[in-house]
N, C-alpha and C. Protein backbone atom coordinates (compact mmCIF):
# COMPACT_ATOMS: atom_id res chain seq x y z
N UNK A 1 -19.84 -2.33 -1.28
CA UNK A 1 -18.93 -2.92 -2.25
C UNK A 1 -18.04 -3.94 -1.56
N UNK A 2 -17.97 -4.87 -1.94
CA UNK A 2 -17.09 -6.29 -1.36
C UNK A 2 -15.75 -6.00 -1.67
N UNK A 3 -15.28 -5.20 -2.66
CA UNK A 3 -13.84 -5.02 -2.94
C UNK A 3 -13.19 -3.77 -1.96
N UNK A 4 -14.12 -3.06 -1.22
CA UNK A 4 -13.56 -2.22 -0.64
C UNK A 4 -13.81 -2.58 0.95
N UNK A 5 -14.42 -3.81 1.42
CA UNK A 5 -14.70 -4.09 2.94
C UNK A 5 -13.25 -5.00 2.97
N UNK A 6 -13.05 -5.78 1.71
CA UNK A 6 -11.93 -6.43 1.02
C UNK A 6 -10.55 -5.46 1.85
N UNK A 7 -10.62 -4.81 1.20
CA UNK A 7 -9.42 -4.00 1.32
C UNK A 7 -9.14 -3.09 2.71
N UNK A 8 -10.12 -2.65 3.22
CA UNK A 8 -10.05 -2.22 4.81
C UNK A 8 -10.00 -3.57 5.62
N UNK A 9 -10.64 -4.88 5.59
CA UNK A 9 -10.18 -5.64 6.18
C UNK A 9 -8.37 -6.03 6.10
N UNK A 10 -8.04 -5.94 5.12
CA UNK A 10 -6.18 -5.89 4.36
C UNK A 10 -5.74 -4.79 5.19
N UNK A 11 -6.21 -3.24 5.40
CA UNK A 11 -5.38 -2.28 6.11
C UNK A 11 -5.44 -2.52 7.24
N UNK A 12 -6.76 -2.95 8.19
CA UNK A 12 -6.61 -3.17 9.42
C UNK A 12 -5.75 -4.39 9.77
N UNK A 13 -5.42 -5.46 9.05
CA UNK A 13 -4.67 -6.16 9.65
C UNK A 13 -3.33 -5.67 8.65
N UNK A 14 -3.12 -4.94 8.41
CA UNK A 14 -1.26 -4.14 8.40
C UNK A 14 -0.79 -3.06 8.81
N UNK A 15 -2.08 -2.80 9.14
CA UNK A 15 -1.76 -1.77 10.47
C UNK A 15 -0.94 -1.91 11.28
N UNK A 16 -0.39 -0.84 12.19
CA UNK A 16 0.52 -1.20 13.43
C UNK A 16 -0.41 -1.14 14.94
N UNK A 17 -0.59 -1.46 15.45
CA UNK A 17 -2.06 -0.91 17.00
C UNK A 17 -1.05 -0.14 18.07
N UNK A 18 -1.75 0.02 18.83
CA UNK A 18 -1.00 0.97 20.09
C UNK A 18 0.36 0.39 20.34
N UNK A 19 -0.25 -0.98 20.87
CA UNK A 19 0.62 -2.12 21.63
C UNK A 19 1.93 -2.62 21.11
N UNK A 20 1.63 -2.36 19.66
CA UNK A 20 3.38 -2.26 19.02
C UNK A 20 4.00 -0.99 19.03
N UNK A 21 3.59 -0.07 18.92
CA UNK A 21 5.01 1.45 19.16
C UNK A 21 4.84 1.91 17.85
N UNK A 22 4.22 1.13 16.88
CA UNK A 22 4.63 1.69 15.62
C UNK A 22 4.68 3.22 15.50
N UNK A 23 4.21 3.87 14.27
CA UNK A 23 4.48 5.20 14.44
C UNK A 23 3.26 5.79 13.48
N UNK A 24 2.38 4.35 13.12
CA UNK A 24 1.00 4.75 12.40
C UNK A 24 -0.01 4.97 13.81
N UNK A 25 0.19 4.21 15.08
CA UNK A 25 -0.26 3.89 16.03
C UNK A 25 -1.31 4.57 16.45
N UNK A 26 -1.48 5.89 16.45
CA UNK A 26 -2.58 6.70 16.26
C UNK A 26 -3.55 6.75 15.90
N UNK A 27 -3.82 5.92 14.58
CA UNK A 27 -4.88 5.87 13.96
C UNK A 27 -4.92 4.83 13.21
N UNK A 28 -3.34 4.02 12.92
CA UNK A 28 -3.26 2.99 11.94
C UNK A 28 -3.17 3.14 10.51
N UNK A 29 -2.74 2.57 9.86
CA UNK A 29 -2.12 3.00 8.34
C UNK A 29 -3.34 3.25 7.69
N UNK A 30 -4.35 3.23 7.74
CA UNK A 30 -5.51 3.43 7.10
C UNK A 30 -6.10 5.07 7.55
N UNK A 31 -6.09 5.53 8.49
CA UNK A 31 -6.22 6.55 8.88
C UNK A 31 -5.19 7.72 8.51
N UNK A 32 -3.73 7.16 8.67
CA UNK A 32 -2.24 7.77 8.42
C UNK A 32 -2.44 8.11 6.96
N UNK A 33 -2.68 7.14 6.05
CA UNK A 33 -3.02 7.38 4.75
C UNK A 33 -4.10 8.25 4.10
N UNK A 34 -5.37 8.27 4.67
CA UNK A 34 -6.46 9.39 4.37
C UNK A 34 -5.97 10.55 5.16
N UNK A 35 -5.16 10.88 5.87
CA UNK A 35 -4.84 12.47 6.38
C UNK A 35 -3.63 12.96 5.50
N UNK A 36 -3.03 12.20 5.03
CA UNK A 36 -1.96 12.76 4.05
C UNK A 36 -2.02 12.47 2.88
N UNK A 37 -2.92 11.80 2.33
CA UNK A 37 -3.75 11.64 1.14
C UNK A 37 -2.65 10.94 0.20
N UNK A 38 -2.12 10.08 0.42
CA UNK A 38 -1.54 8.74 -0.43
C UNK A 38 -0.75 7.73 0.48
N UNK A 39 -0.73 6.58 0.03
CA UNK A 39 -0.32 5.68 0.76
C UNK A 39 0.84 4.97 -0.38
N UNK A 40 1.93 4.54 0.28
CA UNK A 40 2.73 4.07 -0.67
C UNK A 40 2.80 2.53 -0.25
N UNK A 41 2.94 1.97 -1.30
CA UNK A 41 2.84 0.42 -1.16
C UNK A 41 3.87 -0.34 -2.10
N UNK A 42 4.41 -1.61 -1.50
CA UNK A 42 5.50 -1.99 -2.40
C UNK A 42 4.85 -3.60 -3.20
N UNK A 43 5.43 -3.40 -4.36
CA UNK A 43 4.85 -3.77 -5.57
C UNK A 43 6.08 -4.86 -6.11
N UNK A 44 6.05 -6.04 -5.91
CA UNK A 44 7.25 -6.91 -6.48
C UNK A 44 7.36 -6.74 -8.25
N UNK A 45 8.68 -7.19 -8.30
CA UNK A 45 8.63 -6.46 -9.80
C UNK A 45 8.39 -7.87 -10.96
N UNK A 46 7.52 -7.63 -10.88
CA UNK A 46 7.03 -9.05 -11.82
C UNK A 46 5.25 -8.59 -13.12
N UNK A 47 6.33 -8.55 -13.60
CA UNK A 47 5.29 -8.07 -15.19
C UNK A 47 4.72 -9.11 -15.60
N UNK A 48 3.23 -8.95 -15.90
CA UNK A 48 2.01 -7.83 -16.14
C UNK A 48 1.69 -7.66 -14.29
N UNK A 49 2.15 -8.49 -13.59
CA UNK A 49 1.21 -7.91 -12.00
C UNK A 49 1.67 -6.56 -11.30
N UNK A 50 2.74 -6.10 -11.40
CA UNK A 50 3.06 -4.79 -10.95
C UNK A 50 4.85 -4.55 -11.39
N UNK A 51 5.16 -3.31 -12.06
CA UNK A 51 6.44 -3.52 -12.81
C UNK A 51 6.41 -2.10 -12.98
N UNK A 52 7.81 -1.64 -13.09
CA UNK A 52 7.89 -0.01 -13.38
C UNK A 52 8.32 -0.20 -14.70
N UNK A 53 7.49 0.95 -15.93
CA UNK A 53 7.44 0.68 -17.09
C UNK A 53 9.03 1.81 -17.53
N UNK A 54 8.74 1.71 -19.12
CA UNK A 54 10.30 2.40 -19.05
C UNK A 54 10.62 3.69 -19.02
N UNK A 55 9.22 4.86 -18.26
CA UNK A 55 9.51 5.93 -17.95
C UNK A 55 10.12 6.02 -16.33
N UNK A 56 9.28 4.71 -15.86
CA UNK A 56 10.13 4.70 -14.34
C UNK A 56 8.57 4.77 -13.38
N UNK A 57 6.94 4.64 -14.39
CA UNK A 57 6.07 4.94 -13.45
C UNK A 57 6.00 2.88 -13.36
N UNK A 58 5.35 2.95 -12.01
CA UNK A 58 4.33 1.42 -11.74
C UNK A 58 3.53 1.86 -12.30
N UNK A 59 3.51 0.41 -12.61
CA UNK A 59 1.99 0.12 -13.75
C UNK A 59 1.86 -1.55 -13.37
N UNK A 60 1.06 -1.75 -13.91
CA UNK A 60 0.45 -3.52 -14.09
C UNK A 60 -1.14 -3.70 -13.48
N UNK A 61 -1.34 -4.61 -13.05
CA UNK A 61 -2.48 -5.21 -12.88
C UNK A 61 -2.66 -4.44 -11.50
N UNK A 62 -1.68 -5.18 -10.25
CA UNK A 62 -1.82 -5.00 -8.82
C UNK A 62 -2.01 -3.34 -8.33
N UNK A 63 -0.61 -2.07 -9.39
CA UNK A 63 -1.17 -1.07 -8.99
C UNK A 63 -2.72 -0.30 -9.46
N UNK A 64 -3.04 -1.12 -10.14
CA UNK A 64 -4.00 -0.19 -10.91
C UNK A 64 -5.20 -0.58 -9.85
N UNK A 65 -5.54 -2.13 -9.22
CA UNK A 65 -6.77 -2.08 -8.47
C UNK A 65 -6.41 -1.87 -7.43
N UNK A 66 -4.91 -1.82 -6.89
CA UNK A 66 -4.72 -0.48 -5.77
C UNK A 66 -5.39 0.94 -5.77
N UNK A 67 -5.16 1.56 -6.74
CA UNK A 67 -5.80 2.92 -7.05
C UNK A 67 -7.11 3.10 -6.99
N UNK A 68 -7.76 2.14 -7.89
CA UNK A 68 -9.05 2.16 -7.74
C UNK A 68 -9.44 1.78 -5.99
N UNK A 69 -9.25 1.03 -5.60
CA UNK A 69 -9.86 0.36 -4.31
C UNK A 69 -9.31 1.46 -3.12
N UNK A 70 -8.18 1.89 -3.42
CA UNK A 70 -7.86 3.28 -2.42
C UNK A 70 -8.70 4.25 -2.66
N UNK A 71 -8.72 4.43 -3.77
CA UNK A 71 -9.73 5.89 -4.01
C UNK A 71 -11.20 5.75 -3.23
N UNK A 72 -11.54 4.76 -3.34
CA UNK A 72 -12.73 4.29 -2.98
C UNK A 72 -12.84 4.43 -1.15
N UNK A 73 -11.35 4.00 -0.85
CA UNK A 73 -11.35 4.38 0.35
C UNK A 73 -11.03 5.75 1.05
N UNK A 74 -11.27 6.70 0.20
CA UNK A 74 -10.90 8.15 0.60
C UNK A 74 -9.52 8.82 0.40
N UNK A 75 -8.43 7.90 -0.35
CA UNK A 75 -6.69 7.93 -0.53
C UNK A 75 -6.56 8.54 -2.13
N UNK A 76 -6.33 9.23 -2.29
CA UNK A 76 -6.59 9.82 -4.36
C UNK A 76 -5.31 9.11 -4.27
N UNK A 77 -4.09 9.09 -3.56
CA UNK A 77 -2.97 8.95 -4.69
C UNK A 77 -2.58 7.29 -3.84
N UNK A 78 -1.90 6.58 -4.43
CA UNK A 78 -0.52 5.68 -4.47
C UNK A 78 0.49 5.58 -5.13
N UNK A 79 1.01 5.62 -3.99
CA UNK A 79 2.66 5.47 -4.72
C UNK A 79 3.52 4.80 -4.50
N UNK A 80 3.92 3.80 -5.73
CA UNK A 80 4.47 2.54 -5.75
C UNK A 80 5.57 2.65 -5.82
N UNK A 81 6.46 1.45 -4.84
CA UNK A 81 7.32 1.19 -4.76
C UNK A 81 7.81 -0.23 -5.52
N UNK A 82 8.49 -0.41 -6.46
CA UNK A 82 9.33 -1.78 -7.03
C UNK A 82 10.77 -2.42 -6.35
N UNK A 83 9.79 -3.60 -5.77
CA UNK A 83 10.99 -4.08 -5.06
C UNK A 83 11.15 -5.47 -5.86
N UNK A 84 12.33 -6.35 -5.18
CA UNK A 84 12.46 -7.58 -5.67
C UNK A 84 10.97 -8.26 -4.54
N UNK A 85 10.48 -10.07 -4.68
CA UNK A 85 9.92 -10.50 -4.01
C UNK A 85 10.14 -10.84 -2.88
N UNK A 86 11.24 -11.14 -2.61
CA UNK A 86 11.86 -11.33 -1.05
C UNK A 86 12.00 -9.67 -0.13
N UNK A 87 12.07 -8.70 -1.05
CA UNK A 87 12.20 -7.70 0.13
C UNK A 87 11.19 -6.77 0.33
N UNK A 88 10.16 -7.81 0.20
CA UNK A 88 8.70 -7.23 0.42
C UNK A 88 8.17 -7.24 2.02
N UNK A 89 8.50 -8.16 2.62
CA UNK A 89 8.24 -7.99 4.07
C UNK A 89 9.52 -7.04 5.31
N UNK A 90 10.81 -7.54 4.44
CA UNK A 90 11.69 -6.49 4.95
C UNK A 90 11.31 -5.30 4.79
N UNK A 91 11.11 -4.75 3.67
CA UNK A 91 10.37 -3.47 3.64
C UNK A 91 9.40 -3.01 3.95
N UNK A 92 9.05 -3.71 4.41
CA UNK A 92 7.15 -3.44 5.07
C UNK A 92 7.55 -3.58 6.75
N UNK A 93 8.27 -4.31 7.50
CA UNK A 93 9.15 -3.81 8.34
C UNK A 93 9.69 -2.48 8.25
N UNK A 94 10.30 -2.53 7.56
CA UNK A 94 11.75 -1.33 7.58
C UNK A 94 10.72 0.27 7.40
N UNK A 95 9.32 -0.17 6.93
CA UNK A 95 9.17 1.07 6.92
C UNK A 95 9.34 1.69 5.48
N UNK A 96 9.68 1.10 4.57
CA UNK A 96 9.87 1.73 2.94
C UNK A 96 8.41 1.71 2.32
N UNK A 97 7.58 1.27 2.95
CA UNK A 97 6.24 1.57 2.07
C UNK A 97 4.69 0.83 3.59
N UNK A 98 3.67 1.78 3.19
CA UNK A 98 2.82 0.93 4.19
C UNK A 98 2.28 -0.50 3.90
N UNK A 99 1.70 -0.94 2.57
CA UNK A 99 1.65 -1.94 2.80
C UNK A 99 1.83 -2.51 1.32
């Protein structure tokens, strides 16, 4: 499947590797994520592409072929985070979501 070589090519490069310290470093966020079986990812809040609806779940376009394309990669759950667009790489720094 092209959407899922797609998407492991995307985890391996947001991964953290040895040589940075990170704290996925072990195995890398792709590995970190199939042993604890969800990966959380942050989702700018911009409706229909990814937006928390008015119970408070993500929904839109971006989480939904997250789910699918994780599942595919061995991950059953995601869990989205709604941020503004600018504090999408701060947070992917900081550690508030893997990718």
């Amino acid at each position: 499947m092209a959407a899922t070589g797609e998407a492991t090519g995307t985890m391996e490069a947001t991964g953290t590797s040895e040589s940075s310290g990170g704290e996925a470093s072990a195995g890398g966020t792709l590995a970190k994520a199939r042993e604890q079986g969800y990966i959380t990812i942050g989702f700018a809040n911009e409706a229909p592409y990814g937006f928390a609806d008015s119970s408070g779940e993500v929904t839109g376009e971006a989480p939904e072929v997250a789910k699918a394309i994780f599942a595919e990669l061995g991950i059953p759950e995601v869990q989205g985070v709604v941020t503004t667009f600018g504090s999408l790489i701060p947070g992917l720094q900081a550690g508030r979501f893997d990718v």
